[in-house]
Protein backbone atom coordinates (compact mmCIF):
# COMPACT_ATOMS: atom_id res chain seq x y z
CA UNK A 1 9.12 -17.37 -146.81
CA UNK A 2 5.53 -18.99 -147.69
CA UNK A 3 3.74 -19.49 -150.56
CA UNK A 4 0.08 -18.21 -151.63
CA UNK A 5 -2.13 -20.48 -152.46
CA UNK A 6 -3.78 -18.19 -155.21
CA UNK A 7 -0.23 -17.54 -156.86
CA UNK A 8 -1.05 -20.76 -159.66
CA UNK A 9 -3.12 -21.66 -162.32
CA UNK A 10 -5.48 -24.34 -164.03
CA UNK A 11 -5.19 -24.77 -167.59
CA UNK A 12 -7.12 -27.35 -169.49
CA UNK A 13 -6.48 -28.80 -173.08
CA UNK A 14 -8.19 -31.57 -175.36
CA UNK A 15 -5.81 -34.22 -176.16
CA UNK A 16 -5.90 -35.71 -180.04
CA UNK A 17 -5.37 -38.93 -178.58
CA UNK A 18 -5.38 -41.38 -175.41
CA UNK A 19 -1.40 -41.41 -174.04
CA UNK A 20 0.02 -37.82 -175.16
CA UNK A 21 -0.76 -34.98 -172.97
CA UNK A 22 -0.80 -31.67 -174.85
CA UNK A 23 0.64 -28.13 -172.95
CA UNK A 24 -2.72 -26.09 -171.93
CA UNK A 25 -4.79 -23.92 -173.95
CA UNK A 26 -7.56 -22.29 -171.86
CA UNK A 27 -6.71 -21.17 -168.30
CA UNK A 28 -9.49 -20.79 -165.68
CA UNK A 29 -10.02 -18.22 -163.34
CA UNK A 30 -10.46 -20.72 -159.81
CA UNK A 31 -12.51 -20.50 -156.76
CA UNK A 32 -10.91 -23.87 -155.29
CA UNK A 33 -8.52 -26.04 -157.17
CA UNK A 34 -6.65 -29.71 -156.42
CA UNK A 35 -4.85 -32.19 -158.86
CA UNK A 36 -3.93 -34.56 -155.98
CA UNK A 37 -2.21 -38.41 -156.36
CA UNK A 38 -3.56 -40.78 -154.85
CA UNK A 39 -1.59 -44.07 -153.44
CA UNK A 40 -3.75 -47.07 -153.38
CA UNK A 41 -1.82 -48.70 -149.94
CA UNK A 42 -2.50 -52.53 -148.78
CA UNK A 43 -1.96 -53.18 -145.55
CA UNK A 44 -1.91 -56.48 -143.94
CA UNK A 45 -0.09 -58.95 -141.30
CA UNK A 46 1.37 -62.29 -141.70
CA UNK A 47 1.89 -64.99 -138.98
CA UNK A 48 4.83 -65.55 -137.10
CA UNK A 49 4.60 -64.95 -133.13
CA UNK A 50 4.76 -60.92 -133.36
CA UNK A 51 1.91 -59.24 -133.18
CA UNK A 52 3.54 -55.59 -133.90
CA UNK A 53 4.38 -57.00 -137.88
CA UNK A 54 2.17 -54.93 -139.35
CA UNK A 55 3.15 -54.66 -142.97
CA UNK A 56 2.36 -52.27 -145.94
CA UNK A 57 2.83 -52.09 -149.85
CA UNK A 58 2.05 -49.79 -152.39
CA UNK A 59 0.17 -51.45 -155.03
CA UNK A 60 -1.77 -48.85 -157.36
CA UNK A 61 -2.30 -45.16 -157.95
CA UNK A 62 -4.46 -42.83 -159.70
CA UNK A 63 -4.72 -39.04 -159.84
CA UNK A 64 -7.57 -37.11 -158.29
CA UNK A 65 -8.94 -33.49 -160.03
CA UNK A 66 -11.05 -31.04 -158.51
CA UNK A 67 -12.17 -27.57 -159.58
CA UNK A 68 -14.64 -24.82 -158.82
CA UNK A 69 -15.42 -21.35 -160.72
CA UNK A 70 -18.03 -19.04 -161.44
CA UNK A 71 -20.00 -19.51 -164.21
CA UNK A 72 -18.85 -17.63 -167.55
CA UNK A 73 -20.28 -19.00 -171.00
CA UNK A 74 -16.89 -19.83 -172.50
CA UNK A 75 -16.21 -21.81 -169.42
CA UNK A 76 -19.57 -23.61 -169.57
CA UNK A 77 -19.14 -24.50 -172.90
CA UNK A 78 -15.72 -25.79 -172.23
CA UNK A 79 -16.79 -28.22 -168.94
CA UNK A 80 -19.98 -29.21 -170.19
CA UNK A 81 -18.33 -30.82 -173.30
CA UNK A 82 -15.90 -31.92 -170.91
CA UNK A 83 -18.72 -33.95 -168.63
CA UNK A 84 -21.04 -34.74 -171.74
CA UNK A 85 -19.20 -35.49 -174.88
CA UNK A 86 -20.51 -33.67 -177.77
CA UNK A 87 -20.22 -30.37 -179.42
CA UNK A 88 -22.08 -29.53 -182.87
CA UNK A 89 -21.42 -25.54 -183.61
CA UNK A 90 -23.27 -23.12 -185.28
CA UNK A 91 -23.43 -19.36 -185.89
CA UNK A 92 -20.65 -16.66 -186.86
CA UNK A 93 -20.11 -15.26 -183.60
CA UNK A 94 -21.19 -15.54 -181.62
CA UNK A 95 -21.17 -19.04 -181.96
CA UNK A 96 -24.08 -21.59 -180.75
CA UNK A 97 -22.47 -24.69 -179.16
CA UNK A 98 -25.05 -27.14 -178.31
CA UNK A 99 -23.76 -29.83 -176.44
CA UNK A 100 -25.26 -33.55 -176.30
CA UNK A 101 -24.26 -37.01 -174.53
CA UNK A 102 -21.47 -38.57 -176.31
CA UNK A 103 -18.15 -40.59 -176.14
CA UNK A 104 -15.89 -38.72 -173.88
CA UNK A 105 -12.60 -37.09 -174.91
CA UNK A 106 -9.38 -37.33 -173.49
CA UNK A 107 -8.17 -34.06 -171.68
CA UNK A 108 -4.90 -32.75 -170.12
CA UNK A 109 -5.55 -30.74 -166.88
CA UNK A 110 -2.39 -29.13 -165.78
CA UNK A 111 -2.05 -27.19 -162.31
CA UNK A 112 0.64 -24.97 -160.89
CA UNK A 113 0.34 -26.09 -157.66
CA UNK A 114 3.12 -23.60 -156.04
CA UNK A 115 4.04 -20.65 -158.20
CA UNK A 116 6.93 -19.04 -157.86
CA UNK A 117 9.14 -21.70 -155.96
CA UNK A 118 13.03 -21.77 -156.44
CA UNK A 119 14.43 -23.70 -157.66
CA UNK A 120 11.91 -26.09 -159.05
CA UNK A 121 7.80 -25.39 -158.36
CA UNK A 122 5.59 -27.80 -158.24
CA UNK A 123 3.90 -28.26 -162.36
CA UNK A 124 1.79 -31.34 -162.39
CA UNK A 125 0.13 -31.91 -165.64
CA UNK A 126 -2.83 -34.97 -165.61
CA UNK A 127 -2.94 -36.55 -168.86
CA UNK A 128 -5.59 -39.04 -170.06
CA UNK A 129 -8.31 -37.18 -167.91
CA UNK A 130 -11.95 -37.25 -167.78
CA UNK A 131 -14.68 -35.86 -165.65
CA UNK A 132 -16.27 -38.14 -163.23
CA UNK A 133 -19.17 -35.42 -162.21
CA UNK A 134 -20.30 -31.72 -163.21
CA UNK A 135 -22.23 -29.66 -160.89
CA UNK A 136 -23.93 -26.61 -162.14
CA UNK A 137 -25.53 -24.14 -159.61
CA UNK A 138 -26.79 -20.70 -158.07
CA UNK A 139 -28.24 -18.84 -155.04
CA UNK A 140 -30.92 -15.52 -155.47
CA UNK A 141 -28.75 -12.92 -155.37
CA UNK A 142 -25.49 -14.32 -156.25
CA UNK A 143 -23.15 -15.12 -159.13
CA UNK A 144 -23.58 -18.85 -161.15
CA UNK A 145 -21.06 -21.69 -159.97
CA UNK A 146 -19.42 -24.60 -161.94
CA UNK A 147 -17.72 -27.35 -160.37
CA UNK A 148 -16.36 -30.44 -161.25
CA UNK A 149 -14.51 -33.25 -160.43
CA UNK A 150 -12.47 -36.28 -162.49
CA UNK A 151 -9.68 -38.72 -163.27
CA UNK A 152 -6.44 -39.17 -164.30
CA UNK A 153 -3.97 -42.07 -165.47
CA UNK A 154 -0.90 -40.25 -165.88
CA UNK A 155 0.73 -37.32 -164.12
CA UNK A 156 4.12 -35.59 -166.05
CA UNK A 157 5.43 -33.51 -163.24
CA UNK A 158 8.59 -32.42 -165.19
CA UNK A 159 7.17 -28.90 -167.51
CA UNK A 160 7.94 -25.86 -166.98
CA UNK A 161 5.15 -23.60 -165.70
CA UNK A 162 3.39 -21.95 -168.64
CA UNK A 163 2.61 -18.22 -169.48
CA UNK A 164 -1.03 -18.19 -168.29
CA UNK A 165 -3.23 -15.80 -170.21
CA UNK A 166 -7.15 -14.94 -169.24
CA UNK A 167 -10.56 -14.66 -171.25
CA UNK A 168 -12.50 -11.18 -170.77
CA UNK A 169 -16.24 -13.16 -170.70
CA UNK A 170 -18.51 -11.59 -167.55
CA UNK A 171 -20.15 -13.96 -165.14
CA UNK A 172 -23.40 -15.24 -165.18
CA UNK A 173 -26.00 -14.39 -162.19
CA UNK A 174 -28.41 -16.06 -161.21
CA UNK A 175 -30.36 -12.64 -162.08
CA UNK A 176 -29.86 -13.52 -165.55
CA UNK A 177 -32.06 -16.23 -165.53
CA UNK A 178 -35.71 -17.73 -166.63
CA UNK A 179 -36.87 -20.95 -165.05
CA UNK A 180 -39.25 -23.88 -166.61
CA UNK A 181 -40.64 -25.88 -163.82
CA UNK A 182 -43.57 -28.06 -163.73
CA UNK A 183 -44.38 -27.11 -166.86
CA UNK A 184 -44.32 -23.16 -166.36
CA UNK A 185 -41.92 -20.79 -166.29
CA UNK A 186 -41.72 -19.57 -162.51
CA UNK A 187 -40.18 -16.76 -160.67
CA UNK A 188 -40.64 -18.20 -157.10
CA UNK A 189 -37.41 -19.91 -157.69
CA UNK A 190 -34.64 -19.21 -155.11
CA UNK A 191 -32.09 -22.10 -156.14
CA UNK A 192 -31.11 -24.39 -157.76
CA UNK A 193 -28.47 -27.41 -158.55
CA UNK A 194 -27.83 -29.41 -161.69
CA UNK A 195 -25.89 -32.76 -161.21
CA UNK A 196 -24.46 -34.78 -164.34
CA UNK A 197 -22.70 -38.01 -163.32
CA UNK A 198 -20.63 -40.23 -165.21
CA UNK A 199 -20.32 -42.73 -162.98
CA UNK A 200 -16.39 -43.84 -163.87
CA UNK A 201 -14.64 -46.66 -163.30
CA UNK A 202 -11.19 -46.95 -163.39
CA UNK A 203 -9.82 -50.25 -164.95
CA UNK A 204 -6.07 -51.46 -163.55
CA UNK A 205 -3.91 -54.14 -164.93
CA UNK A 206 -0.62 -55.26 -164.67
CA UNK A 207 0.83 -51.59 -163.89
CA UNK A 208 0.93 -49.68 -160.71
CA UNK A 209 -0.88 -46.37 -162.68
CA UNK A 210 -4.89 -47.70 -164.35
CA UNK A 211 -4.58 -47.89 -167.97
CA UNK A 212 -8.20 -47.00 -168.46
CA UNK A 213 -11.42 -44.79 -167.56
CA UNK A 214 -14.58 -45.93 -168.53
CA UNK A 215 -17.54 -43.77 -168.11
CA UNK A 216 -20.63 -45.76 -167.33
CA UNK A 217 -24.41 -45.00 -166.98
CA UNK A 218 -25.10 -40.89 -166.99
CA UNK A 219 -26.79 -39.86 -164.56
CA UNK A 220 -28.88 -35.64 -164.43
CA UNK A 221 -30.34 -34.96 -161.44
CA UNK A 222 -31.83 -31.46 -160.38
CA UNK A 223 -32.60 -29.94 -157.15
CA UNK A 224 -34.53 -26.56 -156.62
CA UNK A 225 -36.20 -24.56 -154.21
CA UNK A 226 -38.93 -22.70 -154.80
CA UNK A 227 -40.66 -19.84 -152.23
CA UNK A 228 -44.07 -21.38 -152.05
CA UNK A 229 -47.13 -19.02 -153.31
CA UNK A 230 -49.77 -22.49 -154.11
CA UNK A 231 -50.11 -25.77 -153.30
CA UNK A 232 -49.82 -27.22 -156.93
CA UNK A 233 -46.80 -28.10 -157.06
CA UNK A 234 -46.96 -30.19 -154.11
CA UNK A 235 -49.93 -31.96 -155.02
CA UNK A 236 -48.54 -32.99 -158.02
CA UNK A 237 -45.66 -34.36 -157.08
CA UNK A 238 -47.29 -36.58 -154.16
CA UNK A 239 -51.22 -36.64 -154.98
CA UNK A 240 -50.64 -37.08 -159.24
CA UNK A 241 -52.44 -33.57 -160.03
CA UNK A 242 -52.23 -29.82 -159.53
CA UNK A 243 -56.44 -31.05 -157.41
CA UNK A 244 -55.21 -34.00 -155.90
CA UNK A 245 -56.05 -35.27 -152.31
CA UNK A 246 -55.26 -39.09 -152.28
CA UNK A 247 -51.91 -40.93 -153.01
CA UNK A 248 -51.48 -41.53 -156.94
CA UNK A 249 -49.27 -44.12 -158.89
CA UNK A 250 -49.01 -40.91 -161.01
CA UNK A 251 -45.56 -39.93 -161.45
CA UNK A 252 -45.41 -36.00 -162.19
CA UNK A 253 -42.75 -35.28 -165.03
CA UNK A 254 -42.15 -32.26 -167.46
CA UNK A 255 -39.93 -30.75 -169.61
CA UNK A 256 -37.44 -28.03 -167.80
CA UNK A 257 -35.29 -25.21 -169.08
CA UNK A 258 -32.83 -22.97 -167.37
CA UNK A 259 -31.99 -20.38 -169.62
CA UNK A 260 -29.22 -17.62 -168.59
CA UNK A 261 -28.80 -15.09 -170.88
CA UNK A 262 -26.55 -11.75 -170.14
CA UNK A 263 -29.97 -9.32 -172.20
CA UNK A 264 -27.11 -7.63 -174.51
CA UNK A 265 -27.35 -7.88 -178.15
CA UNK A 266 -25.87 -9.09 -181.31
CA UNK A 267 -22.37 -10.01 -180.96
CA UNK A 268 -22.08 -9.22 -177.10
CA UNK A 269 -25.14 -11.61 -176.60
CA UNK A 270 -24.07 -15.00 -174.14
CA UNK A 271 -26.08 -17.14 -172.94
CA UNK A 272 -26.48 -21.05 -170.95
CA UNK A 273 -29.44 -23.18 -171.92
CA UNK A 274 -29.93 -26.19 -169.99
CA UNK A 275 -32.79 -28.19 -171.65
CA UNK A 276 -34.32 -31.35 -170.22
CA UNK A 277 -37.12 -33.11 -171.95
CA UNK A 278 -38.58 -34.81 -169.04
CA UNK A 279 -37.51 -34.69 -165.40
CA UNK A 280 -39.52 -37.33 -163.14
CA UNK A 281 -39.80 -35.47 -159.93
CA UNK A 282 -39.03 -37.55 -156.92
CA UNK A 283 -39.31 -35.07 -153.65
CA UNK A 284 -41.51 -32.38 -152.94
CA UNK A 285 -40.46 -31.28 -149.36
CA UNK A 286 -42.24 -28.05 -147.23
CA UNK A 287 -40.40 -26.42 -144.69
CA UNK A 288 -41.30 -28.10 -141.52
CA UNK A 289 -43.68 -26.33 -138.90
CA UNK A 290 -41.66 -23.81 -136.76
CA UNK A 291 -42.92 -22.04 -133.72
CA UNK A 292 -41.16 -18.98 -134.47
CA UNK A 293 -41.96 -18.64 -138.06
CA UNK A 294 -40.12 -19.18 -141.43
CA UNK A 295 -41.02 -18.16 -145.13
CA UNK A 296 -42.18 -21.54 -146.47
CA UNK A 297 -40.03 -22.69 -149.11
CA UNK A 298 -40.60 -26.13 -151.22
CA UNK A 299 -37.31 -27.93 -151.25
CA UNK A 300 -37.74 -30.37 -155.32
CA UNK A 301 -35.75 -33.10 -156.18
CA UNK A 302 -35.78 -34.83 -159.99
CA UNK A 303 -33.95 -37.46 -162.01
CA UNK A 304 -33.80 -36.84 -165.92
CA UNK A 305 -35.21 -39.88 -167.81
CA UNK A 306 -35.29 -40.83 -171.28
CA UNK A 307 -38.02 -39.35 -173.92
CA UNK A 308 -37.76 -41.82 -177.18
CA UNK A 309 -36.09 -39.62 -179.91
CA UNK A 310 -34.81 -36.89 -177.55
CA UNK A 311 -31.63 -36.55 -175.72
CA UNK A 312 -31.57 -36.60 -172.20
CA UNK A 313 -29.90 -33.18 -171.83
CA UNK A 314 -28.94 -30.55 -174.41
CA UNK A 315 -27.20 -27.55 -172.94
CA UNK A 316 -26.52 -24.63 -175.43
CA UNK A 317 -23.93 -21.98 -174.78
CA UNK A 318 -23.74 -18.95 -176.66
CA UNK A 319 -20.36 -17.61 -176.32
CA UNK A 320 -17.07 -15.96 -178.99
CA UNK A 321 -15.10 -19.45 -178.95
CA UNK A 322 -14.83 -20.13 -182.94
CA UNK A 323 -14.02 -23.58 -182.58
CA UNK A 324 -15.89 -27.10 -181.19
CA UNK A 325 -14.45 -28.17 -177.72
CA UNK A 326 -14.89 -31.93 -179.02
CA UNK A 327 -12.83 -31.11 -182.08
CA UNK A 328 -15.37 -32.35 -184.58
């Protein structure tokens, strides 16, 4: 017989500390998933008067994580902590997590990769994890998507699958949603794609496995599209004002906010705030001329950058979980 590839499950969990993977706690509901090792291989050839001596060793390995859902605030809340850092919690339910650029934790990501398979299936649980990138996105007309990607030093292939138990939290649409671009909220938008970047690097010593994952410079960038009804936004971006008709210096930044929020009330409310003081916009693309005619769309590109006293991204998520996903 074969297997089915959606007969498994993902289940996440924070770990108190670096070297002791913990059994999972949440379980997410997949689009794609992959918890895949990866053998580091060299491969050289030595001397000696035959040139077939091609030669190979195994000389490191590190563990590869991949995931992609739709967007649900508990799950939000959950892998933006994951890819930022930082959770301070408010509220009595529901519960305000707003989520900042910190330290990251240490999470166990465990996947059962065949379910079901007799006698032994295939349980592999990466310990001392971290997220590497975050990708938050959605289409006109369709449901919100989360995706990310990581690290991990340690695999423990030898549980026993767990009892894997599901939230009851709707998903977000794109529908949902009210857009700050350019300094005005706008309802030409047709797409967009948030990017967070930790920019890893994993740090091997005298072991075959790394002993450590170190997340560098954070990078946010956003892409959007917009269905163009004016020039402004165009000019701006190229000629340094909303009027302009000569290259500027000018560099056009403002503050954006993508704010998803389900319109129910009280204690049924949920929502996804993505906040970013400034965004220095970097590409300002128009469809290209076509002979047989297109809706013109304007295709924007934008880095986050630093505002003195401000963070450089604050997402809040409005959501039932009691607790902090950073543990504080």
């Amino acid at each position: 017989m074969g297997y089915d590839s959606a007969n498994g499950y993902v289940g996440i969990a924070r770990q108190t500390v670096k070297g002791t993977g913990v059994a999972p706690s949440t379980f997410v509901r997949f689009l794609t998933a992959a918890s895949q090792p990866v053998n580091e291989v060299q491969e050289f050839r030595e001397g000696g008067n035959d040139r077939t001596g091609a030669k190979m060793e195994k000389v490191g390995m590190i563990f590869a994580l991949m995931l992609e859902a739709y967007a649900r605030a508990d799950l939000a809340g959950l892998l933006f902590c994951m890819a930022l850092g930082a959770d301070a919690i408010s509220g009595a339910g529901p519960y305000d997590h707003v989520i900042t650029p910190g330290a990251l934790d240490w999470w166990t990501v465990e996947m059962q990769k065949v379910g079901g398979l007799t006698p032994n299936e295939i349980v592999d649980r990466l310990e001392d994890s971290k997220l590497s990138s975050l990708v938050f996105s959605g289409v006109a007309g369709d449901m919100l998507r989360l995706s990310i990607e990581g690290q991990g030093l340690i695999v423990d292939s030898s549980n026993a699958a767990a009892s894997d138990t599901y939230g009851t939290e709707a998903i977000m649409k794109f529908l949902e949603g009210t857009y700050t671009m350019f300094g005005g909220v706008t309802t030409e938008i047709t797409a967009f794609t948030l990017s967070l970047a930790n920019n890893l690097e994993a740090v091997q010593t005298n072991a075959l496995t790394y002993q450590q994952a170190v997340e560098l410079a954070l990078d946010v960038n956003l892409d959007f599209t917009l269905k163009v009804t004016q020039d402004d936004e165009f000019r701006k971006v190229y000629y340094g004002a909303s009027d302009g008709t000569a290259a500027s210096e000018d560099l056009e930044k403002s503050a954006i906010d993508i704010t998803i929020n389900n319109g129910l009330l009280t204690t049924a409310e949920r929502e996804i705030k993505v906040a970013i003081p400034e965004l220095s916009y970097q590409i300002a693309n128009l469809t290209d001329l076509n002979a047989d005619a297109e809706v013109v769309y304007l295709e924007c590109s934008g880095k986050a950058t630093k505002l003195a006293g401000q963070e450089l991204i604050t997402v809040t998520v409005k959501n039932n979980d009691a607790a902090a996903y950073d543990g504080a």
